[in-house]
C-alpha atoms as a PDB file:
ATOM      1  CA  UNK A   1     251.278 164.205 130.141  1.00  0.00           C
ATOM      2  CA  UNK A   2     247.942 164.755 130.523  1.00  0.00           C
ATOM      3  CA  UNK A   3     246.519 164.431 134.469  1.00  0.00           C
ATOM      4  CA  UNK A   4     242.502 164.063 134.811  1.00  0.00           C
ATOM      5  CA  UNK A   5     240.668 163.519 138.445  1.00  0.00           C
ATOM      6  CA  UNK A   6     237.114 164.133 137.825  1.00  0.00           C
ATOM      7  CA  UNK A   7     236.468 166.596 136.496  1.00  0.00           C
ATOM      8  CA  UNK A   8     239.563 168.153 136.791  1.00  0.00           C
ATOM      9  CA  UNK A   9     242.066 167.969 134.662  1.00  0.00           C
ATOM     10  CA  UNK A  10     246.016 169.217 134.248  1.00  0.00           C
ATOM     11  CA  UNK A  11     249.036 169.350 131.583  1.00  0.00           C
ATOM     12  CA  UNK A  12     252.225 167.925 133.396  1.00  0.00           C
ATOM     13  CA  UNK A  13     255.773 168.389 131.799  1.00  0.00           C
ATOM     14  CA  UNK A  14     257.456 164.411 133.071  1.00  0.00           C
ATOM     15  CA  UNK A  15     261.009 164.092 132.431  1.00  0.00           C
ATOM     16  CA  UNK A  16     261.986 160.416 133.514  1.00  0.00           C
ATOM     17  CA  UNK A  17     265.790 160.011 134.360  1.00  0.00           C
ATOM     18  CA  UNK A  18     267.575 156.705 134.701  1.00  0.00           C
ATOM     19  CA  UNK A  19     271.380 156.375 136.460  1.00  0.00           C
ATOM     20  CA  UNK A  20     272.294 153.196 134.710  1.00  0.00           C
ATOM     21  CA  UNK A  21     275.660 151.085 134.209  1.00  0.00           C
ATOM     22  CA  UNK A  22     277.063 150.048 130.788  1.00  0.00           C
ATOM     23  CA  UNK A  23     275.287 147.103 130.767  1.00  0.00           C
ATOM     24  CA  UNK A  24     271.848 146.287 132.244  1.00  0.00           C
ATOM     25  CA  UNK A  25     268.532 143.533 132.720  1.00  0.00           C
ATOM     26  CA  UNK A  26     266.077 143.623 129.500  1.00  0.00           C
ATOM     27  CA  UNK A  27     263.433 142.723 131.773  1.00  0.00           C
ATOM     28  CA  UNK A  28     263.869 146.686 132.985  1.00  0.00           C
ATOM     29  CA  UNK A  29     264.281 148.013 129.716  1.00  0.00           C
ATOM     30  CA  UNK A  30     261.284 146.615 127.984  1.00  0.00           C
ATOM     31  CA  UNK A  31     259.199 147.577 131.443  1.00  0.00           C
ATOM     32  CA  UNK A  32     260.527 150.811 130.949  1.00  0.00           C
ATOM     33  CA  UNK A  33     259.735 151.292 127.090  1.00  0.00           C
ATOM     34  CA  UNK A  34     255.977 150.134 128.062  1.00  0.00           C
ATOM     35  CA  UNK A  35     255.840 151.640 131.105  1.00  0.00           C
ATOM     36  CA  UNK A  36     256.564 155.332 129.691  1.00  0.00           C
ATOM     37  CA  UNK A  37     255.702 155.121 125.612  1.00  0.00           C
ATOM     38  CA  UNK A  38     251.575 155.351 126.163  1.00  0.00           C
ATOM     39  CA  UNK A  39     252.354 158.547 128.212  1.00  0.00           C
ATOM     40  CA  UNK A  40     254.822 159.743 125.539  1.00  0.00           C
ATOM     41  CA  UNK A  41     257.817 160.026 128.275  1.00  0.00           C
ATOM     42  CA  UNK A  42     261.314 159.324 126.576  1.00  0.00           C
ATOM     43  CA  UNK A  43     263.810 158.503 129.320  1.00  0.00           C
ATOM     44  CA  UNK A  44     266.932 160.276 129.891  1.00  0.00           C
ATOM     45  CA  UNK A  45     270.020 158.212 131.179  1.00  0.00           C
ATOM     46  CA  UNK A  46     273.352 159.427 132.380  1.00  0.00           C
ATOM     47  CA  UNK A  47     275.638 156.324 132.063  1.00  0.00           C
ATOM     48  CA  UNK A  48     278.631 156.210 134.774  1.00  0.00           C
ATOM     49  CA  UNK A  49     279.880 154.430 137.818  1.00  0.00           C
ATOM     50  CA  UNK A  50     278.882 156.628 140.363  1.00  0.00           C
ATOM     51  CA  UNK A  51     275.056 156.735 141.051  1.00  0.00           C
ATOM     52  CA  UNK A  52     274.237 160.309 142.915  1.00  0.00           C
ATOM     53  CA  UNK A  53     276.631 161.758 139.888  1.00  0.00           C
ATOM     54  CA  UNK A  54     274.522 160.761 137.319  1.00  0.00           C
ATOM     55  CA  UNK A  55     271.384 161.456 138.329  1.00  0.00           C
ATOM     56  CA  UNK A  56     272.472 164.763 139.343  1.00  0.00           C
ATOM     57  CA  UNK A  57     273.406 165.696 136.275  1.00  0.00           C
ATOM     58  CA  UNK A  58     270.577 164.556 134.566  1.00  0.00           C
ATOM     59  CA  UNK A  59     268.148 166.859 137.276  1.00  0.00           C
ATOM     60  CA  UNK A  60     270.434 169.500 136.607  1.00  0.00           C
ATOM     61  CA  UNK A  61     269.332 169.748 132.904  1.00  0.00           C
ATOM     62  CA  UNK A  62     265.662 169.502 133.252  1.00  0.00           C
ATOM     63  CA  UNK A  63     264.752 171.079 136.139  1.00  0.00           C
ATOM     64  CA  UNK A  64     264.158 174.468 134.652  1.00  0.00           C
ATOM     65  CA  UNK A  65     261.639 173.629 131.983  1.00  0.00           C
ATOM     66  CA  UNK A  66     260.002 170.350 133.539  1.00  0.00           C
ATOM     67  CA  UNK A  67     257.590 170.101 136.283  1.00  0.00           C
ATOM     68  CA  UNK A  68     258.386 166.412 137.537  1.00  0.00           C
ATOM     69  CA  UNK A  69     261.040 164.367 137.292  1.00  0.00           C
ATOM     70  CA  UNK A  70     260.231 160.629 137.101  1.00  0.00           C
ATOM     71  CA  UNK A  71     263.428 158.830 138.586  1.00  0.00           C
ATOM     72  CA  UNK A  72     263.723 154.939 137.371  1.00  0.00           C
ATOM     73  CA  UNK A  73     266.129 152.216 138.637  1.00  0.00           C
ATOM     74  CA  UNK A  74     267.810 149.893 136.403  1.00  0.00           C
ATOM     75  CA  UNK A  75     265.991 146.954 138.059  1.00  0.00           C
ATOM     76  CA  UNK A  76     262.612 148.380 138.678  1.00  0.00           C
ATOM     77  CA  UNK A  77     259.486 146.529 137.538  1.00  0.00           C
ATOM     78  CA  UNK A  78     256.067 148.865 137.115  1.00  0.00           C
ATOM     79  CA  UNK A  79     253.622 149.808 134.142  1.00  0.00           C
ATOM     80  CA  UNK A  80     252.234 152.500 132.448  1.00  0.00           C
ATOM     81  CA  UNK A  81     249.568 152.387 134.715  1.00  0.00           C
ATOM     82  CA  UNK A  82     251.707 152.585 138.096  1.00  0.00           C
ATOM     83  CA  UNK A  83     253.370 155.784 136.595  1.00  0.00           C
ATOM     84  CA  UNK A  84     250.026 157.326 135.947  1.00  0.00           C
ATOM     85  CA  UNK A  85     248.826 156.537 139.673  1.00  0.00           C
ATOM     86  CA  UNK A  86     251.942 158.333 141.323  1.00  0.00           C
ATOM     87  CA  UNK A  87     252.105 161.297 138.618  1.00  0.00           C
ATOM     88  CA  UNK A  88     248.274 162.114 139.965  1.00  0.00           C
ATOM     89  CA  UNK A  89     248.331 161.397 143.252  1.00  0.00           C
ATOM     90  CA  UNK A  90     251.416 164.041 143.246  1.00  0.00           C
ATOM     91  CA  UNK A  91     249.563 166.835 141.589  1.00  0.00           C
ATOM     92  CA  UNK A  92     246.582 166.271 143.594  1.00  0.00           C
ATOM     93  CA  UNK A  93     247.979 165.151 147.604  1.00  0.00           C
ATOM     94  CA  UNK A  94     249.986 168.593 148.144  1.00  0.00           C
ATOM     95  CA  UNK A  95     253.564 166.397 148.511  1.00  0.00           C
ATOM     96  CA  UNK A  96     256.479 167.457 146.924  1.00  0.00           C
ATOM     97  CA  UNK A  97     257.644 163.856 146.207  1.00  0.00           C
ATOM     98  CA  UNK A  98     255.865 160.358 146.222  1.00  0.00           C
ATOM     99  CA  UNK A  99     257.443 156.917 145.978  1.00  0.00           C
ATOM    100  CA  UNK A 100     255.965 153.882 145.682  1.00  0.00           C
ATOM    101  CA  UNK A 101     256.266 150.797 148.028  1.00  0.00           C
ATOM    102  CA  UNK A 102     259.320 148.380 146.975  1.00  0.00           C
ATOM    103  CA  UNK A 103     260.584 145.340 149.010  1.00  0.00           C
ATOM    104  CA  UNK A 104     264.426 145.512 149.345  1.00  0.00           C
ATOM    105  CA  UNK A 105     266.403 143.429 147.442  1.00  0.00           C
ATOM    106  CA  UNK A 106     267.526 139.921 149.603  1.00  0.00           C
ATOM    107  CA  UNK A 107     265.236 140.890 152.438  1.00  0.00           C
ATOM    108  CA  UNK A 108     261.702 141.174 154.046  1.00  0.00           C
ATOM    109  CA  UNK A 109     261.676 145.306 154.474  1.00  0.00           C
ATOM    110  CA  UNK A 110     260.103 147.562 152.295  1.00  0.00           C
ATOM    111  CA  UNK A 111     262.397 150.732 151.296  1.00  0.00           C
ATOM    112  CA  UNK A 112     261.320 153.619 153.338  1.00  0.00           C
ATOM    113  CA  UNK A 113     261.717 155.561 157.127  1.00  0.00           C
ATOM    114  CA  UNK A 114     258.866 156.904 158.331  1.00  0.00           C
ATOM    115  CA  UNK A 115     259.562 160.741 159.809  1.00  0.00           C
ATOM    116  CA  UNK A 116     261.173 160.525 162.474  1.00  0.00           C
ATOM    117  CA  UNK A 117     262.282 156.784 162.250  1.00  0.00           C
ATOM    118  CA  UNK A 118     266.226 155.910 161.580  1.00  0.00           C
ATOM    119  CA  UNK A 119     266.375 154.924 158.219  1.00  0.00           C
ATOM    120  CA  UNK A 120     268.785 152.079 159.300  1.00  0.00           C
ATOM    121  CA  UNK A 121     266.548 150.372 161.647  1.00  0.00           C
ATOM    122  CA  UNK A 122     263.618 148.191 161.209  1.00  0.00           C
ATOM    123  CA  UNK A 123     260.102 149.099 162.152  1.00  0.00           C
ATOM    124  CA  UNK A 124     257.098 148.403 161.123  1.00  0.00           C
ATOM    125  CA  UNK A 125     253.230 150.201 160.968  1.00  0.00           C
ATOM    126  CA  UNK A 126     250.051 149.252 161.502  1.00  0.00           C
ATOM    127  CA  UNK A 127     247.115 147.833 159.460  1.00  0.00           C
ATOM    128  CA  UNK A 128     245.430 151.338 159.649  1.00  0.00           C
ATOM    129  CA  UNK A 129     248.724 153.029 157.869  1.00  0.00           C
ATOM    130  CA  UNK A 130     247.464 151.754 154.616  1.00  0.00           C
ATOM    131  CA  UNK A 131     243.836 153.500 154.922  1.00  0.00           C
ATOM    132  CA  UNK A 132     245.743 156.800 153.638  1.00  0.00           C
ATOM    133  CA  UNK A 133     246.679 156.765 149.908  1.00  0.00           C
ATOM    134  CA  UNK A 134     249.707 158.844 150.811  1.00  0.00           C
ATOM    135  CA  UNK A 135     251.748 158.254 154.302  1.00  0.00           C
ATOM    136  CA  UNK A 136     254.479 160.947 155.174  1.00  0.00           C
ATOM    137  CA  UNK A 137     258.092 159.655 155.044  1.00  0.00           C
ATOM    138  CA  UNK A 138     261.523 160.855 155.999  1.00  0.00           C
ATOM    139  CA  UNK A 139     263.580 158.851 153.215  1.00  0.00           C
ATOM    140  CA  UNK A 140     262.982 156.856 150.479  1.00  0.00           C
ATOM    141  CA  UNK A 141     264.531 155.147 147.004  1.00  0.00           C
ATOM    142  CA  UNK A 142     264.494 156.069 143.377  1.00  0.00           C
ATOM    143  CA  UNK A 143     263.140 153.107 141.839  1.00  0.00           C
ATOM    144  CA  UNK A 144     259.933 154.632 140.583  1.00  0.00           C
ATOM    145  CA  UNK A 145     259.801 157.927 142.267  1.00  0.00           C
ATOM    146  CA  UNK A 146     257.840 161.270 141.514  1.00  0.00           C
ATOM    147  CA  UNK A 147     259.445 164.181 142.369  1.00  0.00           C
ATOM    148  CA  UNK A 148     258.535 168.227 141.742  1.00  0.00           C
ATOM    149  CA  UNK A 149     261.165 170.116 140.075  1.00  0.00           C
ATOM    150  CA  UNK A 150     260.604 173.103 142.213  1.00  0.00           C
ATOM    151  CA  UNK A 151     261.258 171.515 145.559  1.00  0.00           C
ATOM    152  CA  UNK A 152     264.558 170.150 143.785  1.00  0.00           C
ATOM    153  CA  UNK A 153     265.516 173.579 142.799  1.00  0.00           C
ATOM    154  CA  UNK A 154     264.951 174.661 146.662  1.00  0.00           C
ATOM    155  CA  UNK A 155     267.775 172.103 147.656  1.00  0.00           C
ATOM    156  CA  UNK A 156     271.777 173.589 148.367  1.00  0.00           C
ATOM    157  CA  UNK A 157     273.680 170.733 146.517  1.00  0.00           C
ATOM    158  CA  UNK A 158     275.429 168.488 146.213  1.00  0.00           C
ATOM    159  CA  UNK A 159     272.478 166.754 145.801  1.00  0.00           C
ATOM    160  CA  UNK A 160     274.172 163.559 146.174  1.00  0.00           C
ATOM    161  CA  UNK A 161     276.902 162.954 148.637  1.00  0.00           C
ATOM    162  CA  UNK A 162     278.005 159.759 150.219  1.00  0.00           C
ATOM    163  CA  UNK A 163     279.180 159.945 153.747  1.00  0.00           C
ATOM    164  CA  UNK A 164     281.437 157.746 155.861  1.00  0.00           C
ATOM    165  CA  UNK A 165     280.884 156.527 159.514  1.00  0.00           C
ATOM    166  CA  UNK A 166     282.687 158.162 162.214  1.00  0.00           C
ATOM    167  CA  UNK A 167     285.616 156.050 162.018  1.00  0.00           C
ATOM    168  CA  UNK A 168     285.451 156.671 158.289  1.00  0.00           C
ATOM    169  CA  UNK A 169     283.981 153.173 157.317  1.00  0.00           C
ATOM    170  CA  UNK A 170     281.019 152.198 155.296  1.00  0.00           C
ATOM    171  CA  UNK A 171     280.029 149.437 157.296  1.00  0.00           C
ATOM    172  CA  UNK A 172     277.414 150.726 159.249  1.00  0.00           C
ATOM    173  CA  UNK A 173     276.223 154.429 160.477  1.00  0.00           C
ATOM    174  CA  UNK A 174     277.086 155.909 157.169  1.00  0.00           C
ATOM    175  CA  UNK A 175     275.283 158.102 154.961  1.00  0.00           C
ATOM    176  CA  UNK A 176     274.741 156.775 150.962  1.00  0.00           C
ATOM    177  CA  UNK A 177     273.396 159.116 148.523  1.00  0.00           C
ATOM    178  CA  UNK A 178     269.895 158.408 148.022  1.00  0.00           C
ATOM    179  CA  UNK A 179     269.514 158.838 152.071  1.00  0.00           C
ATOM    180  CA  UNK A 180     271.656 162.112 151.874  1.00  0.00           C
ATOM    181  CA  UNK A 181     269.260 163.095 149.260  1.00  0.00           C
ATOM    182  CA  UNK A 182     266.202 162.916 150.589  1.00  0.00           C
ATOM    183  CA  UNK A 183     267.812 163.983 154.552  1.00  0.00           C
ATOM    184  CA  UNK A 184     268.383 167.640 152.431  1.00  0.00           C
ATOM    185  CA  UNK A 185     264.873 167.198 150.744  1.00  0.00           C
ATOM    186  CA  UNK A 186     263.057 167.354 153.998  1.00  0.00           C
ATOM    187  CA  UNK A 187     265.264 170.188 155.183  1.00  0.00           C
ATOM    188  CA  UNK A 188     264.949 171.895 152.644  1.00  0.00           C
ATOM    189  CA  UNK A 189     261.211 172.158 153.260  1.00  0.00           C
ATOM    190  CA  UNK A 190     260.435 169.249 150.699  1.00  0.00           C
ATOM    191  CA  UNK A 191     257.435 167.095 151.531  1.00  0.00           C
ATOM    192  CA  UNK A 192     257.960 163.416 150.710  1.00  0.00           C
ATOM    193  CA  UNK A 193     255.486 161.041 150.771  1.00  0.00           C
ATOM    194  CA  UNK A 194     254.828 156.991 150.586  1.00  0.00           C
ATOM    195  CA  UNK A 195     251.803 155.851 148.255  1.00  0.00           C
ATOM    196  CA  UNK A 196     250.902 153.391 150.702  1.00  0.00           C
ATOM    197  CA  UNK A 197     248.693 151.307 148.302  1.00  0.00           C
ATOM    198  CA  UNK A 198     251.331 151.537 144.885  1.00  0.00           C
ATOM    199  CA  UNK A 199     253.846 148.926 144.918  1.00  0.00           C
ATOM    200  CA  UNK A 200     256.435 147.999 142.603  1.00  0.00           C
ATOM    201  CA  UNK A 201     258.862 145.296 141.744  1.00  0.00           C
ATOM    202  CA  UNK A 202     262.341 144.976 142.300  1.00  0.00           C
ATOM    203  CA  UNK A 203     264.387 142.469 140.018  1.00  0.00           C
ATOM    204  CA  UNK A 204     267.367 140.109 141.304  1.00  0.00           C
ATOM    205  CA  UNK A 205     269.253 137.402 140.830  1.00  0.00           C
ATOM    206  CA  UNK A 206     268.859 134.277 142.159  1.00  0.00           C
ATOM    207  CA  UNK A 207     270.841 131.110 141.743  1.00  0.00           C
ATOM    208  CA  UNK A 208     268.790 127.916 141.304  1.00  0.00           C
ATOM    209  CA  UNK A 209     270.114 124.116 142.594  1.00  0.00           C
ATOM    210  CA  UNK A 210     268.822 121.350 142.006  1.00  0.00           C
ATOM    211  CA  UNK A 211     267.701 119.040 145.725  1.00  0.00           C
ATOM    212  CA  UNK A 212     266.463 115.836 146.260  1.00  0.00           C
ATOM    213  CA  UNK A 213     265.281 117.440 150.034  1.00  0.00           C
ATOM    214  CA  UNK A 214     263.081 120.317 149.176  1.00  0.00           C
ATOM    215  CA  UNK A 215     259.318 119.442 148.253  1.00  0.00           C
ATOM    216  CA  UNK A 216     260.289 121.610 144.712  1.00  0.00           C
ATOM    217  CA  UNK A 217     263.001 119.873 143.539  1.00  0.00           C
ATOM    218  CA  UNK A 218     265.443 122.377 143.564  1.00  0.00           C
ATOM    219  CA  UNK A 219     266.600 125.222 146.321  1.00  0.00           C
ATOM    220  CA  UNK A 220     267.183 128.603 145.283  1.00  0.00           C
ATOM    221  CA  UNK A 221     269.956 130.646 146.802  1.00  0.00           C
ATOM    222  CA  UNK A 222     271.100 134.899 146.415  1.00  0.00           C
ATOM    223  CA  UNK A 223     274.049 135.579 144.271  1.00  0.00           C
ATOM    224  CA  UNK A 224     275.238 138.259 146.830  1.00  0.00           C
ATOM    225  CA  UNK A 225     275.226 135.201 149.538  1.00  0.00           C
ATOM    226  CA  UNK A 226     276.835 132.850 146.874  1.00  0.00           C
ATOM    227  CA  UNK A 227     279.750 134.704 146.823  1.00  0.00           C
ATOM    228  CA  UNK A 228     279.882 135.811 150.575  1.00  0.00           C
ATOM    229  CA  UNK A 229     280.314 132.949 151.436  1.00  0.00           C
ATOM    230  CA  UNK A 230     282.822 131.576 150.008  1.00  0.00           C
ATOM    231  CA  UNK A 231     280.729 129.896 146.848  1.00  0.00           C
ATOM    232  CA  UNK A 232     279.271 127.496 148.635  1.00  0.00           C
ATOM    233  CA  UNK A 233     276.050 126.195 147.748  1.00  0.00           C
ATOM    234  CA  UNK A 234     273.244 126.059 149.995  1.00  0.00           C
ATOM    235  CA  UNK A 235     273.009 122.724 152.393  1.00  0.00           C
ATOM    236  CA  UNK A 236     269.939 121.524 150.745  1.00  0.00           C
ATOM    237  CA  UNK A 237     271.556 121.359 147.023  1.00  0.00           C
ATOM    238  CA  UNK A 238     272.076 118.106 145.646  1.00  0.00           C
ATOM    239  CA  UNK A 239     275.200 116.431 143.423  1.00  0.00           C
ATOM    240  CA  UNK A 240     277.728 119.442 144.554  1.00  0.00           C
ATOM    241  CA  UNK A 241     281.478 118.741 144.245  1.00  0.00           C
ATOM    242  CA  UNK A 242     283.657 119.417 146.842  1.00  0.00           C
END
């Protein structure tokens, strides 16, 4: 893939790797295929159950002869022109890895820690944050990340590892693999970055009801809270058998 910023210009070697399950959303797919086909990027995906596994193994065998690795999620939403903004600003900030800013699925948080911030805790940055294309981080995701092969190559593995809480729960204070990831990144002397002015979209499903309450006619409800609790409908749904 060809990089030009004025009038400089450079040849980068993009491998995009995807972790994905035996079945996935079209909408991804066919953002994926657009996304990567005017850059002539073919994506690589390691199918399997367990997340850091896959996409280990998929570093594993391009890290030698590609400069960046390009790592999608199976419900990311971006375009060819989002990939070309993060591959350059990469190259040319001096960061070893750059992710773009993605809301978190069922909530109001983006998907990031600044350094030095717990990655479990909520925070929040101010209006001058964004005057910097590039903001440092201490963890991030892997929904449209850029990262350079040789910091990669720099990192003990596993790469991936999934840790339990001290009384060997995952219900809080535990480690998952993308955070143990980019935790052995940083110590490993990896830079990682936020491109505070990139965004991208992250797909879910929602359940729609129709409501005779709601100005809109209908109410619209998260699958994950759906079955929480219990199936149950939110209040405002109309014409719900109990």
């Amino acid at each position: 893939m060809l990089v030009r910023v004025g009038s400089c210009e450079a040849e980068v070697k993009v491998a995009a790797l995807m972790s994905t399950p035996r079945l996935g959303f079209t909408d991804n797919f066919f953002t994926v295929s657009a996304a990567l086909a005017p850059h002539k990027i073919a994506p690589i995906k390691y199918t399997g159950a367990f997340f850091g596994q896959c996409l280990q193994r998929t570093m594993e065998q391009v890290v030698d002869d590609h400069d960046v690795v390009l790592t999608i999620d199976y419900d990311s939403i971006f375009t060819a022109r989002t990939v070309e903004a993060l591959i350059t600003l990469l190259m040319f900030s001096g960061y070893d890895a750059i992710a773009p800013l993605q809301t978190k699925r069922e909530s109001n948080a983006v998907m990031f820690a600044p350094l030095g911030v717990d990655e479990h805790k909520t925070t929040s940055v101010d209006n001058e944050w964004f005057d910097k294309p590039v903001q440092p981080a201490g963890t991030a995701h892997f929904g449209c990340t850029v990262i350079r092969t040789e910091a990669i190559k720099r990192m003990p593995k596993p790469w991936f590892l999934a840790k339990a809480n001290e009384q060997g729960e995952y219900t809080g204070g535990h480690t998952d693999e993308d955070i143990y990831f980019w935790r052995n990144f940083t110590a490993s002397g990896g830079k990682l970055g936020i491109a505070s002015n990139i965004a991208i979209g992250h797909a879910e499903l929602m359940i729609t009801w129709p409501s005779r309450s709601t100005p809109s006619g209908c109410v619209q409800q998260h699958t994950t809270q759906y079955w929480n609790d219990g199936q149950t409908p939110p209040e405002e749904a109309w014409g719900i058998v109990k």
